[in-house]
C-alpha atoms as a PDB file:
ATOM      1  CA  UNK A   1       0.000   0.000   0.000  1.00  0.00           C
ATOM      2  CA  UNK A   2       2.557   2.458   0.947  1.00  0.00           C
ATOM      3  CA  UNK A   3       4.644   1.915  -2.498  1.00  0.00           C
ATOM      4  CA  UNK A   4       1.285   2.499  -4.301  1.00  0.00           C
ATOM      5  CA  UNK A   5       0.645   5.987  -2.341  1.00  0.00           C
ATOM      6  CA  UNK A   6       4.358   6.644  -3.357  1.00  0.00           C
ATOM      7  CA  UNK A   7       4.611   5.730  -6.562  1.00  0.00           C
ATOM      8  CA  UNK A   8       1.151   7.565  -7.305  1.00  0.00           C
ATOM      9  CA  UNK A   9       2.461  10.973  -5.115  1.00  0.00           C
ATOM     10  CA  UNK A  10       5.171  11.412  -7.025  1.00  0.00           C
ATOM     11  CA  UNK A  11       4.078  10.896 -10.350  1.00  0.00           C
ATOM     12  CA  UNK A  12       2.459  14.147 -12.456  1.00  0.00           C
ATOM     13  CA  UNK A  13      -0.486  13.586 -14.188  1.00  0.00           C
ATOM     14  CA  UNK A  14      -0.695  15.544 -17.911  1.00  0.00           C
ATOM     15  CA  UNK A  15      -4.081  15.859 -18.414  1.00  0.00           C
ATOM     16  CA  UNK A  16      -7.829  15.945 -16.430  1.00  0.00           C
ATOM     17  CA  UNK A  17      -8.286  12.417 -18.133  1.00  0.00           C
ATOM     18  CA  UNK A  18      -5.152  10.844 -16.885  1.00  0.00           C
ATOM     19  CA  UNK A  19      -5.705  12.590 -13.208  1.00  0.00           C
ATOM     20  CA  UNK A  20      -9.428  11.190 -13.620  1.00  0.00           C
ATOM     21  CA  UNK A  21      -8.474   7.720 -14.020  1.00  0.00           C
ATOM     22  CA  UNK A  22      -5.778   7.992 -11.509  1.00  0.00           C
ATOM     23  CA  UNK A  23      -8.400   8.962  -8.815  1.00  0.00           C
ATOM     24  CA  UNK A  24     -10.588   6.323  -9.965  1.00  0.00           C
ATOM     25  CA  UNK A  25      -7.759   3.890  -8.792  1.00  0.00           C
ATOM     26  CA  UNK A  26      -7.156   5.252  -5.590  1.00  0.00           C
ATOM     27  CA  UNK A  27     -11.575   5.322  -5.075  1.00  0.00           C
ATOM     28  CA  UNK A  28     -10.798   1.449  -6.073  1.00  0.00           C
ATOM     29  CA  UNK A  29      -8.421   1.142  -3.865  1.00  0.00           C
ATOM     30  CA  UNK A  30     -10.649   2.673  -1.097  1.00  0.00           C
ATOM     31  CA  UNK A  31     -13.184   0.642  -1.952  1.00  0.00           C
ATOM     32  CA  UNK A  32     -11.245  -2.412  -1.172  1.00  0.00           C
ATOM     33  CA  UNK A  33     -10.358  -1.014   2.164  1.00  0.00           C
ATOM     34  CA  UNK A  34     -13.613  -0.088   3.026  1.00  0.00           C
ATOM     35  CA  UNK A  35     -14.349  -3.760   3.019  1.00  0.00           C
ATOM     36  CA  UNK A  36     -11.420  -4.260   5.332  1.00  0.00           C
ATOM     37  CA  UNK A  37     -12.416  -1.595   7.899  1.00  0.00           C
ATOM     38  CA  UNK A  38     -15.744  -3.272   8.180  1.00  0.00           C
ATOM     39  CA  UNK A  39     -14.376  -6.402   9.113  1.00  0.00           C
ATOM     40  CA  UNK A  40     -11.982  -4.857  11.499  1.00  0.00           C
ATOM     41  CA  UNK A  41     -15.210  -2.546  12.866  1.00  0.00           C
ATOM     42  CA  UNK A  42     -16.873  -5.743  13.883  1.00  0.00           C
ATOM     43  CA  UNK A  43     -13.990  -7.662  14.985  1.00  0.00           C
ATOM     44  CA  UNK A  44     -12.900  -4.588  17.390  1.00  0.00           C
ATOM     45  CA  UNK A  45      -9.812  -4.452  16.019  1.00  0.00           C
ATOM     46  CA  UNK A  46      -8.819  -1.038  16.507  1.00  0.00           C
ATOM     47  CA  UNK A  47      -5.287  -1.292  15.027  1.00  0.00           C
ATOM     48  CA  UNK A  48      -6.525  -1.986  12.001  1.00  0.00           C
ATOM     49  CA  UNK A  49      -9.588   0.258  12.092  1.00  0.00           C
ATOM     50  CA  UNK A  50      -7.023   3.421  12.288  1.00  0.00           C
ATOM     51  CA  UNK A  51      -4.884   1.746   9.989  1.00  0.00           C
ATOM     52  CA  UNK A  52      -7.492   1.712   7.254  1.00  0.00           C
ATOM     53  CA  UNK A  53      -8.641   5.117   8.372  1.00  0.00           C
ATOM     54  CA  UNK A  54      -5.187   6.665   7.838  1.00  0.00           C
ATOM     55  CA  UNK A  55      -4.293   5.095   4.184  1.00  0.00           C
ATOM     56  CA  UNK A  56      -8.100   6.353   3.163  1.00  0.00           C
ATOM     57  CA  UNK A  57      -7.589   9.658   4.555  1.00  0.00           C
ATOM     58  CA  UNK A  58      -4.331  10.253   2.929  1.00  0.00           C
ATOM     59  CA  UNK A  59      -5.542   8.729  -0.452  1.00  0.00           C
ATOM     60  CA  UNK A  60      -8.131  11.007  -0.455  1.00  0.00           C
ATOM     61  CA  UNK A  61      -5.942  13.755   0.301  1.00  0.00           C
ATOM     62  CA  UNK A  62      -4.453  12.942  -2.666  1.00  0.00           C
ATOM     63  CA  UNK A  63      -6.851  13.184  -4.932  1.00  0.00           C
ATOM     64  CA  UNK A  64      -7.230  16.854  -3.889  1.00  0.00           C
ATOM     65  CA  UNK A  65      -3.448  17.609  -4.529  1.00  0.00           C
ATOM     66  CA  UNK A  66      -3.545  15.910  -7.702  1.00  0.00           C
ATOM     67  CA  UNK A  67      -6.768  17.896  -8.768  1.00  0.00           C
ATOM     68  CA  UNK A  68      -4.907  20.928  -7.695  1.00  0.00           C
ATOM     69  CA  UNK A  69      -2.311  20.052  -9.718  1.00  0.00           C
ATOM     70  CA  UNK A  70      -4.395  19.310 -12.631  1.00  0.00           C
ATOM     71  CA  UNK A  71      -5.713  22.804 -12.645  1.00  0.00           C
ATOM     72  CA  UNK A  72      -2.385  24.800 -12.100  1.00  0.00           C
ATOM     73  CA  UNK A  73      -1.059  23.166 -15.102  1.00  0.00           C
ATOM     74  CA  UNK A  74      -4.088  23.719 -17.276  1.00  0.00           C
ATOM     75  CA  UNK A  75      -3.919  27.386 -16.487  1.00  0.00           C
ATOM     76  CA  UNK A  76      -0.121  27.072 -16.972  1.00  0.00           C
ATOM     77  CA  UNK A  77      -0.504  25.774 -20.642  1.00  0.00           C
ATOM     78  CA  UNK A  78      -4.227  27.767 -20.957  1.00  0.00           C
ATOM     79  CA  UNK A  79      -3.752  28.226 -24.604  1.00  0.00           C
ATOM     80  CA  UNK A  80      -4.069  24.971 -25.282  1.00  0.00           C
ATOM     81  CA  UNK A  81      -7.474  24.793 -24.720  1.00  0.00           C
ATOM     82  CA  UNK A  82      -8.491  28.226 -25.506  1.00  0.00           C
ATOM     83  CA  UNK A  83      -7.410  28.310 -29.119  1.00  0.00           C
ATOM     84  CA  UNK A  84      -9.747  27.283 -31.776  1.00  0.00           C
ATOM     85  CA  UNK A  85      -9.416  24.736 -34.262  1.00  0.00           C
ATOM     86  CA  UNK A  86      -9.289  25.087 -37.630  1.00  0.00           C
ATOM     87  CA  UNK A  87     -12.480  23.305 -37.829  1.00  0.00           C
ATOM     88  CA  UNK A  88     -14.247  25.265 -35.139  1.00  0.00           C
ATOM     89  CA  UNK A  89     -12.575  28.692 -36.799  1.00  0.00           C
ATOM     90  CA  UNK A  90     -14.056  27.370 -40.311  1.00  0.00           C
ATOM     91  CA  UNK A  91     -17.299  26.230 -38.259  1.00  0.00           C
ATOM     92  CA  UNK A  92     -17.752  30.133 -36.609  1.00  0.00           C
ATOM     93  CA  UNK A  93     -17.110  31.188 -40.102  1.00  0.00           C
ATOM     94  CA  UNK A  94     -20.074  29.683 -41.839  1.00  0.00           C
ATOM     95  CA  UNK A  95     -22.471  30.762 -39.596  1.00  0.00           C
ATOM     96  CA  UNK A  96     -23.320  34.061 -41.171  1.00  0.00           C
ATOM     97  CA  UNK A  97     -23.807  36.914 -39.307  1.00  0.00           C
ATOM     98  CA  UNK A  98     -23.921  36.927 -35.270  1.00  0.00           C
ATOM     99  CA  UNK A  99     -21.798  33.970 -35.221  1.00  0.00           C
ATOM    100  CA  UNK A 100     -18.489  34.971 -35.182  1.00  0.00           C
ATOM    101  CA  UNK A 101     -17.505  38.561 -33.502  1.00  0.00           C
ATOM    102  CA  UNK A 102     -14.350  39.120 -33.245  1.00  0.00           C
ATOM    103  CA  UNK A 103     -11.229  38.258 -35.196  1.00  0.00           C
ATOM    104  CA  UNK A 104      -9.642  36.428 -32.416  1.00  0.00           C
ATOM    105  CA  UNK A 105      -8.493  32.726 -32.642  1.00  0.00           C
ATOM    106  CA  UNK A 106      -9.202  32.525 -28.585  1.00  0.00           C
ATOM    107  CA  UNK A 107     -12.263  31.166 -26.761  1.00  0.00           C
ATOM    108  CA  UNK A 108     -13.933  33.423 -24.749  1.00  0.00           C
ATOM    109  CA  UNK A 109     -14.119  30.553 -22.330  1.00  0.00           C
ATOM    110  CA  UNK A 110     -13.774  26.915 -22.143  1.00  0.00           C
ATOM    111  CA  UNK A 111     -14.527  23.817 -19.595  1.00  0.00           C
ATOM    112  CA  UNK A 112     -12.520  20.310 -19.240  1.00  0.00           C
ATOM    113  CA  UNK A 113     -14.699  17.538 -17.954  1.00  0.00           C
ATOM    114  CA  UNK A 114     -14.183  14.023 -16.382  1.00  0.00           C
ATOM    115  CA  UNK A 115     -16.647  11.763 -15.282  1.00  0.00           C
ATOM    116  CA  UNK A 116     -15.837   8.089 -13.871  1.00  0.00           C
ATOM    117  CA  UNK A 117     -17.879   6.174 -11.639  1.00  0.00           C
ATOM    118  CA  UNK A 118     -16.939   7.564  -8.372  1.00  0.00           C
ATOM    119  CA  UNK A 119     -15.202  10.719  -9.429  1.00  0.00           C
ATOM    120  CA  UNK A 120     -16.457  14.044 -11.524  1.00  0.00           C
ATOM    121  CA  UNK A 121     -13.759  16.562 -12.187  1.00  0.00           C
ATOM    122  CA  UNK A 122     -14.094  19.626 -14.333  1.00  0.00           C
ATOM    123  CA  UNK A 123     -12.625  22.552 -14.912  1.00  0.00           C
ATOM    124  CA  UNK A 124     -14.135  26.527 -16.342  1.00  0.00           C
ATOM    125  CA  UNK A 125     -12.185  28.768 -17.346  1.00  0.00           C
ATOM    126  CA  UNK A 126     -13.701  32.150 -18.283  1.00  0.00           C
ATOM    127  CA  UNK A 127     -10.609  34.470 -20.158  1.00  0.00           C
ATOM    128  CA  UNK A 128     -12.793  36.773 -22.224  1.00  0.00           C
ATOM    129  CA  UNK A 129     -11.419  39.702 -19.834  1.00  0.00           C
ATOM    130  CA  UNK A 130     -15.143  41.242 -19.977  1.00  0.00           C
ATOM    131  CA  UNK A 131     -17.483  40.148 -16.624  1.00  0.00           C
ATOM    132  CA  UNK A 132     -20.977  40.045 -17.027  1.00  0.00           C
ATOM    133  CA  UNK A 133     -23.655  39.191 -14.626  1.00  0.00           C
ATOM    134  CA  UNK A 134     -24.633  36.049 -16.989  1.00  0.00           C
ATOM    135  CA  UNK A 135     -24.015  32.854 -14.676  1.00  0.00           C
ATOM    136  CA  UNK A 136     -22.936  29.535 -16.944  1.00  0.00           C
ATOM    137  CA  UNK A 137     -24.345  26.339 -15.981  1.00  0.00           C
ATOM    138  CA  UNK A 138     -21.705  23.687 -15.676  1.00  0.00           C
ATOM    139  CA  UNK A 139     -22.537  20.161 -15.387  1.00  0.00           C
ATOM    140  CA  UNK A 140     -20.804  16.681 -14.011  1.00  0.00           C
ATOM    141  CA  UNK A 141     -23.301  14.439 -14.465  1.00  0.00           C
ATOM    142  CA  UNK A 142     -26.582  15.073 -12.240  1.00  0.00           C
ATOM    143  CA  UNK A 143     -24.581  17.428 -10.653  1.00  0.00           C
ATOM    144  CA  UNK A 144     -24.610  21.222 -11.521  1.00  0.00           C
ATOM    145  CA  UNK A 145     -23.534  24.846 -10.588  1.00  0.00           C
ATOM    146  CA  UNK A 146     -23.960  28.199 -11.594  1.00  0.00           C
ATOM    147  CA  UNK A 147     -20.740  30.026 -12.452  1.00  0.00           C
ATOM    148  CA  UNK A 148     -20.181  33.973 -12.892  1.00  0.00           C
ATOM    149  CA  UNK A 149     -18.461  34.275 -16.726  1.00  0.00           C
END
């Protein structure tokens, strides 16, 4: 257990999809434990009981660090996912007027989803540089938020 928490702290995940499937393992991993703790609940044995608690807590820990990392990096290399392609560019093109309305090859805004089946991760990022008081409803799965753009 400890050489997986190791091995898995030190590595850097590239992308929301490789972080996503990452924490999946770890909520695997959990899982498994869970199982463990219960049988160590009902056989009183506290050793193991904190033990369990402890590798769950820090896995889960984790996951937050990793998802922090996730987003520091997108913002790092925010270009990447706020240019348009040059089928999106041709796309905006052909849709006449009110489509398109500005010259820029940048997206006023953009948002990086991952869904697994214990863990939802997503990212919006707004970088028109204009606020409004328009609220953008961002989804992961059945659950959703309002966010300021």
């Amino acid at each position: 257990m400890t050489t997986f928490i190791t091995i898995w702290k030190e590595s850097k995940d590239k992308t929301l999809e490789e972080c996503g499937k990452n924490c999946q393992t770890s909520e695997d991993v959990i899982r498994s434990m869970q199982n463990i703790f219960g049988e160590a609940l009902a056989n009183y044995n506290n050793e193991k009981v904190q033990w369990c608690q402890n590798y769950m807590k820090e896995m889960r820990s984790i996951v937050l660090k990793k998802f922090d990392s996730i987003c520091a990096h997108t913002l790092e290399y925010i270009e990447n996912h706020t240019r348009y392609t040059a089928e999106e560019l041709e796309k905006l093109a052909n849709k006449g007027p009110g489509g398109r309305k500005s010259d820029s090859n940048i997206r006023p805004e953009f948002q990086l989803n991952n869904k697994s089946n214990d863990v939802y991760l997503g990212i919006f990022g707004n970088v028109g540089g204009k606020s409004t008081n328009q609220y953008k409803p961002v989804e992961f799965g059945h659950i959703s938020c309002r966010t300021p753009r």
